[in-house]
Protein backbone atom coordinates (compact mmCIF):
# COMPACT_ATOMS: atom_id res chain seq x y z
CA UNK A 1 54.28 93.16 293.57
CA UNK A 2 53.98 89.49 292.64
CA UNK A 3 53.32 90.48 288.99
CA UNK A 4 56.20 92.22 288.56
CA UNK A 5 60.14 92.02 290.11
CA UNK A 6 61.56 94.38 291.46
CA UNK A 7 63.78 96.94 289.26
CA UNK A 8 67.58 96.62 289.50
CA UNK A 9 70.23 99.19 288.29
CA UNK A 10 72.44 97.17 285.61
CA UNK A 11 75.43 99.68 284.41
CA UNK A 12 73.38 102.36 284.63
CA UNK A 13 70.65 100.64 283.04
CA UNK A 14 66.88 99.29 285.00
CA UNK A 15 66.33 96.02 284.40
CA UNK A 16 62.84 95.07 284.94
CA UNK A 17 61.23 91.76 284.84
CA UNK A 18 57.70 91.57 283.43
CA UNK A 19 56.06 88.55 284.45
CA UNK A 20 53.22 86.43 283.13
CA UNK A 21 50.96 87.21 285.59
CA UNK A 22 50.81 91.23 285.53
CA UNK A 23 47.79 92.88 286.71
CA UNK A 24 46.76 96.58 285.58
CA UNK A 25 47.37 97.43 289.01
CA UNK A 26 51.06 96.20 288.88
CA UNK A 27 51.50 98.23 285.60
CA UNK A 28 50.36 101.30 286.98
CA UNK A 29 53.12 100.75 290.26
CA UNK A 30 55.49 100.08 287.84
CA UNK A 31 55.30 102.98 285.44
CA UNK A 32 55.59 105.39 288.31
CA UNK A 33 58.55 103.67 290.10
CA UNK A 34 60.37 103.31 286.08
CA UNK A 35 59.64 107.31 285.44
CA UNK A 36 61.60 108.30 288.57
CA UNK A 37 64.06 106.11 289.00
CA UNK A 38 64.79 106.87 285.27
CA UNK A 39 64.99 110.80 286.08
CA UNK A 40 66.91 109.74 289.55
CA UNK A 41 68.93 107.69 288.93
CA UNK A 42 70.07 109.49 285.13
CA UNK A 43 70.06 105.78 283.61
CA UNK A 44 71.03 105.59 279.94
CA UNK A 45 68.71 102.74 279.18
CA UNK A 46 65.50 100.41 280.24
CA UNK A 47 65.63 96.43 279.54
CA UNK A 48 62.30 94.96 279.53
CA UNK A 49 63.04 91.28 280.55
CA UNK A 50 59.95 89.69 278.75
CA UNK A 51 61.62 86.13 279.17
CA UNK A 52 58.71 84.67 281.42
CA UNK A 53 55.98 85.39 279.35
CA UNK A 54 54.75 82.34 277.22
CA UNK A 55 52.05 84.54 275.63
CA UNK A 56 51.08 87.84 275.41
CA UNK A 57 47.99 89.87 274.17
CA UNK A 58 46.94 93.56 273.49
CA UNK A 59 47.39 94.14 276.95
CA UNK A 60 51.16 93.28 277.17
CA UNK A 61 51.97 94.45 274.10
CA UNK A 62 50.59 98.23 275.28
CA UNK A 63 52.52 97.78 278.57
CA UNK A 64 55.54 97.28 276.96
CA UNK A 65 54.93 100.48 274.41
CA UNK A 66 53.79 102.13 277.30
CA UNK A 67 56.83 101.43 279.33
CA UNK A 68 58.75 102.36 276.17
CA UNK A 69 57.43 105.29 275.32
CA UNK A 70 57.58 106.58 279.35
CA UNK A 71 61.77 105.61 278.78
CA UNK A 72 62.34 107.53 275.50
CA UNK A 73 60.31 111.01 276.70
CA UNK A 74 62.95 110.50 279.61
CA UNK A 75 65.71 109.56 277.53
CA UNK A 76 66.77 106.50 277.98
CA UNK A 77 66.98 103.96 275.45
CA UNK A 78 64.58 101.13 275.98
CA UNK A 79 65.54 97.28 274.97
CA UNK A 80 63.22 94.65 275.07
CA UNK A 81 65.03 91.12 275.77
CA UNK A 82 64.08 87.18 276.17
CA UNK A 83 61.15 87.40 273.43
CA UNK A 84 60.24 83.79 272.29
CA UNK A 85 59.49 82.80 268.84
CA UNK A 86 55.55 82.57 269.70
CA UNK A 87 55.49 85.76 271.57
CA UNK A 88 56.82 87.79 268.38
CA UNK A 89 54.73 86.44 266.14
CA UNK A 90 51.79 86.72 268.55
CA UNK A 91 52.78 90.64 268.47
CA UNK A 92 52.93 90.74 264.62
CA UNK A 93 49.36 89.27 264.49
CA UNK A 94 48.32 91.73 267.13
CA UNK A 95 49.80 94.32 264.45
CA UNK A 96 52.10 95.38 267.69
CA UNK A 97 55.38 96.06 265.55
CA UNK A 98 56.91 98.55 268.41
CA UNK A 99 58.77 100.74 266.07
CA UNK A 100 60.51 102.76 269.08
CA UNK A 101 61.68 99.42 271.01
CA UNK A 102 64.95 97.99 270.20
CA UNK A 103 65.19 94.19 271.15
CA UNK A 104 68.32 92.26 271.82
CA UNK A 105 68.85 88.38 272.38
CA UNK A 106 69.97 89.11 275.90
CA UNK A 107 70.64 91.41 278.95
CA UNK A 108 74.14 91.05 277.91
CA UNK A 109 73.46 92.12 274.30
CA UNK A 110 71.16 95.00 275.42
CA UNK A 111 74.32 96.25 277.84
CA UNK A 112 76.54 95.79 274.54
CA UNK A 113 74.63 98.09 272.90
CA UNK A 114 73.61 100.51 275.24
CA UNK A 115 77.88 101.08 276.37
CA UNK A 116 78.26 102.33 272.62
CA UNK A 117 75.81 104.66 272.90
């Protein structure tokens, strides 16, 4: 997938890169390989690396609910990490608030908070 990186098992966490150049395709892969390596695997949490995107639009902001909401209904708590400045307000405007998705200011953040769960 040259949209999106492969996903790695942090401390029994998935870290998965979401890159700018994401096709529907890609997001449809990626959903099915997240659900069962999330039931597999028994992974406490998802981080959503957004840190390559320099913009995003309705259709990023659903993948990343999407891939949220797929996480929780398998429980596993779902961080999204690297957001830049433009890319949150860009969501705001979008009225994509993301109510369910935690965010943290890194992978190593996320990892904090998913140990004291």
């Amino acid at each position: 997938m040259a949209g999106v990186t492969t996903i790695h098992l942090v401390e029994r966490a998935l870290l998965v890169s979401i890159q700018d150049d994401v096709t529907d395709t890609e997001i449809i892969d990626l959903q099915d390989q997240l659900s069962h390596r999330i039931s597999e695997e028994e992974v406490r949490g998802v981080v959503l690396d957004i840190s390559a995107l320099e913009i995003v639009d309705t259709f990023v902001g659903r993948v990343i609910a999407q891939l949220a909401g797929i996480s929780r209904l398998l429980d596993a708590e779902t961080y999204v990490v690297g957001m830049r400045p433009a890319v949150a307000v860009t969501l705001v405007e979008l009225g994509m608030y993301l109510p369910e998705t935690r965010t943290a200011l890194s992978l190593t953040h996320a990892l904090t908070q998913l140990r004291r769960a």
